[in-house]
C-alpha atoms as a PDB file:
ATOM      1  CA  UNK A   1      23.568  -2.959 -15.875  1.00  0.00           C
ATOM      2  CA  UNK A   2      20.461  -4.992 -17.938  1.00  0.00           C
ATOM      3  CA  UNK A   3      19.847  -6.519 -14.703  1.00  0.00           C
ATOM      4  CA  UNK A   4      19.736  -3.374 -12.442  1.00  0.00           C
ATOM      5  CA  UNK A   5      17.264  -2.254 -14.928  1.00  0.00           C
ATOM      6  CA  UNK A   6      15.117  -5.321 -14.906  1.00  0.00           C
ATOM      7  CA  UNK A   7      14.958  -4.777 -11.162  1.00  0.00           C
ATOM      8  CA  UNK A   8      14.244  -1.464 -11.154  1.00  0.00           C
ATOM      9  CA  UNK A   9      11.273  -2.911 -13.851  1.00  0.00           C
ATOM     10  CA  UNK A  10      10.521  -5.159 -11.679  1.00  0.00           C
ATOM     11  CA  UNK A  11       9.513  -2.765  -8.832  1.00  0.00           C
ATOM     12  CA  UNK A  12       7.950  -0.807 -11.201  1.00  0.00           C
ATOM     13  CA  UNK A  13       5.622  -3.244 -12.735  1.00  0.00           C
ATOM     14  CA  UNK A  14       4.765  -5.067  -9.259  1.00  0.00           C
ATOM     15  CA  UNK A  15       3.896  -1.050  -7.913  1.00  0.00           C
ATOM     16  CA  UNK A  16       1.207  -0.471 -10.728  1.00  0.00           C
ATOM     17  CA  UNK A  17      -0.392  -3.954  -9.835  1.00  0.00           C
ATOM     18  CA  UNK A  18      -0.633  -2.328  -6.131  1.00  0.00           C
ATOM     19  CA  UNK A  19      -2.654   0.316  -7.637  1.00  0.00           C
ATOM     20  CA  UNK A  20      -5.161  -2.048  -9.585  1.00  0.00           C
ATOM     21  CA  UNK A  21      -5.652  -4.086  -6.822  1.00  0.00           C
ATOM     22  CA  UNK A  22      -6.458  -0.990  -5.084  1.00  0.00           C
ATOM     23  CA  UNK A  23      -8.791   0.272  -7.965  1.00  0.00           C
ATOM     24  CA  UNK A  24     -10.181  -3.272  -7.880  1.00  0.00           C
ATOM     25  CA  UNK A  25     -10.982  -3.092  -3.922  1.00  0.00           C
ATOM     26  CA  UNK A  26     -12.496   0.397  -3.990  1.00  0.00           C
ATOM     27  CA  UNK A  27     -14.438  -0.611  -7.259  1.00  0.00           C
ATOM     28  CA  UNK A  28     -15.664  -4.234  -4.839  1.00  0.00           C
ATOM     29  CA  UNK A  29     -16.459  -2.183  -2.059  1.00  0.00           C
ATOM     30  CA  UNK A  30     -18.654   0.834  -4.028  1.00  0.00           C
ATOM     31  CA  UNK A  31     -20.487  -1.942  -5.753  1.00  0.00           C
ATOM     32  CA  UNK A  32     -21.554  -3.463  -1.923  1.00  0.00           C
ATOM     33  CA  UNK A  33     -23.124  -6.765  -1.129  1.00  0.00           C
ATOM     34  CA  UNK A  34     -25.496  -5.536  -4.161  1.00  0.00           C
ATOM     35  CA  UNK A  35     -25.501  -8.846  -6.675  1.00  0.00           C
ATOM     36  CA  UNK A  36     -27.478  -6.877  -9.521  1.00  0.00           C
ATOM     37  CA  UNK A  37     -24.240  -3.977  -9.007  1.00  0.00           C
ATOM     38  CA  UNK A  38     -21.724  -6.727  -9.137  1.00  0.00           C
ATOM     39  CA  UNK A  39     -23.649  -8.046 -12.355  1.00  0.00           C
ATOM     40  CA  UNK A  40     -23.273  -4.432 -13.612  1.00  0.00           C
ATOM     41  CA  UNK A  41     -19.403  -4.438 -12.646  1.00  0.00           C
ATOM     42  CA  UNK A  42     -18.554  -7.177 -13.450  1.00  0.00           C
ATOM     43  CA  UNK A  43     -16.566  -6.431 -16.774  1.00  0.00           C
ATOM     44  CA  UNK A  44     -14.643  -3.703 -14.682  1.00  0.00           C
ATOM     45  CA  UNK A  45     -13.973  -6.130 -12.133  1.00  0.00           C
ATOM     46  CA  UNK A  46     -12.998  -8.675 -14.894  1.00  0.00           C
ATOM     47  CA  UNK A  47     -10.393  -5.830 -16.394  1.00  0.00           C
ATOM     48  CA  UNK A  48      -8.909  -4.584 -13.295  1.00  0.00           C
ATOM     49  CA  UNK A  49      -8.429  -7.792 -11.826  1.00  0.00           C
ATOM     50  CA  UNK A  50      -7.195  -9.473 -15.210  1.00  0.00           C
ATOM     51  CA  UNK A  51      -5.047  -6.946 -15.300  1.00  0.00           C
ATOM     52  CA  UNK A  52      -3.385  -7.125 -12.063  1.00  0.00           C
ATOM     53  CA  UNK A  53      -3.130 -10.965 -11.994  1.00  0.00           C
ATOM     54  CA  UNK A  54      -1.001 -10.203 -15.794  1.00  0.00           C
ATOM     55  CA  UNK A  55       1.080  -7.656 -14.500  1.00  0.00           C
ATOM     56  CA  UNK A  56       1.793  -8.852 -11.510  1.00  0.00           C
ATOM     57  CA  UNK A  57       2.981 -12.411 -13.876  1.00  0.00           C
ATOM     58  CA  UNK A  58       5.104  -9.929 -15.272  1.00  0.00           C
ATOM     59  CA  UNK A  59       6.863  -8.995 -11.981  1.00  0.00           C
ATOM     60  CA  UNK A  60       7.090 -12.376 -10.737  1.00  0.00           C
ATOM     61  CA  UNK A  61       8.973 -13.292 -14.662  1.00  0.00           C
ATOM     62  CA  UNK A  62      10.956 -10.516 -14.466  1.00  0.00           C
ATOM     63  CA  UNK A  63      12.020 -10.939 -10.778  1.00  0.00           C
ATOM     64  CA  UNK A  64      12.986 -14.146 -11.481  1.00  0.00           C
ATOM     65  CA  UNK A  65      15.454 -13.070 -14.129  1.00  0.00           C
ATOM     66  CA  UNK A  66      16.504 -10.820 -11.684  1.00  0.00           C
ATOM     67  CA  UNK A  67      17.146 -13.547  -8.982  1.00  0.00           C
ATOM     68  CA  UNK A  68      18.858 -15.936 -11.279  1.00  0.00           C
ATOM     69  CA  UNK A  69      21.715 -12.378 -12.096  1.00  0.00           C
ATOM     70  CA  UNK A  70      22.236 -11.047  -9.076  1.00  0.00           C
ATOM     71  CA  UNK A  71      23.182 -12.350  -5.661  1.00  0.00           C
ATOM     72  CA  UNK A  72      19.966 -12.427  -3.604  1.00  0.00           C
ATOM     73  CA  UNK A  73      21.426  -9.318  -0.727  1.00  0.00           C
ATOM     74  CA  UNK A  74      21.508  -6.781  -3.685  1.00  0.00           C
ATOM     75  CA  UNK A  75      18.458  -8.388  -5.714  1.00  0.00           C
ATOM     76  CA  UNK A  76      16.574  -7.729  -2.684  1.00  0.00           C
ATOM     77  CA  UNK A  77      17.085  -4.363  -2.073  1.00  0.00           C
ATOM     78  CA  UNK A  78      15.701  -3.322  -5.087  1.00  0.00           C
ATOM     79  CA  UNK A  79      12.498  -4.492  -3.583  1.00  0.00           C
ATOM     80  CA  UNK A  80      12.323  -2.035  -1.519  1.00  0.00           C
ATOM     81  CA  UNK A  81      11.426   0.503  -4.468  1.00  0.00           C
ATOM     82  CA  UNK A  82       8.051  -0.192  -4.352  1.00  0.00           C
ATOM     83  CA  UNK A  83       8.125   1.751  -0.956  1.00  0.00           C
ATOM     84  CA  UNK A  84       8.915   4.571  -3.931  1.00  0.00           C
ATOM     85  CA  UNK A  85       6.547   3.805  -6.980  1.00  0.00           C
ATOM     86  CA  UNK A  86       3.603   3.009  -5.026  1.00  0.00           C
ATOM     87  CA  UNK A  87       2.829   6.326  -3.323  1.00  0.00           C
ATOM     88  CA  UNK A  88       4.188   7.849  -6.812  1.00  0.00           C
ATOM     89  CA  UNK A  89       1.649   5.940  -8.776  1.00  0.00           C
ATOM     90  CA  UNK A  90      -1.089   6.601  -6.289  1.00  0.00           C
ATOM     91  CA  UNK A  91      -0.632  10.008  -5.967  1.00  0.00           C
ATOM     92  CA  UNK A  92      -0.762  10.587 -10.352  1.00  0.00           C
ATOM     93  CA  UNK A  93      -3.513   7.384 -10.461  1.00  0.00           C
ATOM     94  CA  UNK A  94      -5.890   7.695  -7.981  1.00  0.00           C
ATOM     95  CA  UNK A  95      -4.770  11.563  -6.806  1.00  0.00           C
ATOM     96  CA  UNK A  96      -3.834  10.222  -3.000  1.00  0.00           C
ATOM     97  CA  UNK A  97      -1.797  12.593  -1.057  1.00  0.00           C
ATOM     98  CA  UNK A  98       2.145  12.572  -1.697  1.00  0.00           C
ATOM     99  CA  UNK A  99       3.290  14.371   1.857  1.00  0.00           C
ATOM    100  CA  UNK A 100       7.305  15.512   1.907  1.00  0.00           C
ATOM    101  CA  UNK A 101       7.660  12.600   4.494  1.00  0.00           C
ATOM    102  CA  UNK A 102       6.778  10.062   1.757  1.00  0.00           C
ATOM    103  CA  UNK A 103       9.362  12.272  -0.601  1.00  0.00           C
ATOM    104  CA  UNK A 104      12.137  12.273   1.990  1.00  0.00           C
ATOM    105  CA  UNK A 105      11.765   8.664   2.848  1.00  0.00           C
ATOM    106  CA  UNK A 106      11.581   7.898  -0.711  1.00  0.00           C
ATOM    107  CA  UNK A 107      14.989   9.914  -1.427  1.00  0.00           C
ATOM    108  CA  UNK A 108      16.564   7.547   1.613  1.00  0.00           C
ATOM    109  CA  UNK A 109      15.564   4.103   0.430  1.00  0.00           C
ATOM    110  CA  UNK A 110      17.162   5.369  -3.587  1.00  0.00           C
ATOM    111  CA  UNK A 111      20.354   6.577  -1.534  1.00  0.00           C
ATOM    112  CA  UNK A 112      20.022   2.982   0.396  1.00  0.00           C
ATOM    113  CA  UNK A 113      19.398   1.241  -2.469  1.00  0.00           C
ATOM    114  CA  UNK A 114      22.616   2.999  -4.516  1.00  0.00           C
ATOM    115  CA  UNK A 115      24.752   1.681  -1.243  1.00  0.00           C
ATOM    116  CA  UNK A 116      23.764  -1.889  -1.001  1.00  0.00           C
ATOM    117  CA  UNK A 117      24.200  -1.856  -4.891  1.00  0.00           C
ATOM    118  CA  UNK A 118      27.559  -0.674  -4.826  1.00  0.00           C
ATOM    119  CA  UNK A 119      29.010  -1.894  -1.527  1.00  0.00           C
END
């Protein structure tokens, strides 16, 4: 069971580094080819993209624990989780759209993941 939840952890941490990579792209992109706005940025830029490398180090730790536990077929599937957290943390983080597509879909890949867990 400490394993499932380090995957699920896993997933969880690697989705929130989606969504400061993303904050870090929109923030590159506002700032333009401007070097006097990337001067003014550039702490942001330093924090968001710190950030995201270290969490995304966490993932990769974690996922490794993961990977050494579990046979790689069920390890796996707990990747696909993201597919869930990311539009999740996007919709509370940076107020994107969550449609009932994204919800259904999301519902399916849990149900998935419970199967190739089990089975």
């Amino acid at each position: 069971m400490k394993t499932y939840a380090a995957a699920v952890l896993t997933t969880v941490v690697l989705s929130f580094a989606q969504v400061l990579f993303k904050l870090l792209a929109v923030k590159g992109a506002a700032a333009g080819p401007s070097l006097t706005n990337w001067k003014r940025e550039a702490l942001d830029f330093l924090w968001l993209g710190g950030g995201a490398v270290l969490v995304w180090a966490v993932a990769a730790g974690s996922w490794l624990y993961v990977l050494k536990s579990l046979p790689l077929h069920r390890a796996y599937a707990f990747a696909a989780l993201t597919f869930v957290f990311v539009p999740f943390f996007s919709y509370l983080i940076l107020h994107e759209t969550l449609t009932t597509g994204t919800v259904a879909g999301s519902a399916l890949i849990i149900v998935g993941i419970l199967v190739a867990a089990n089975y």
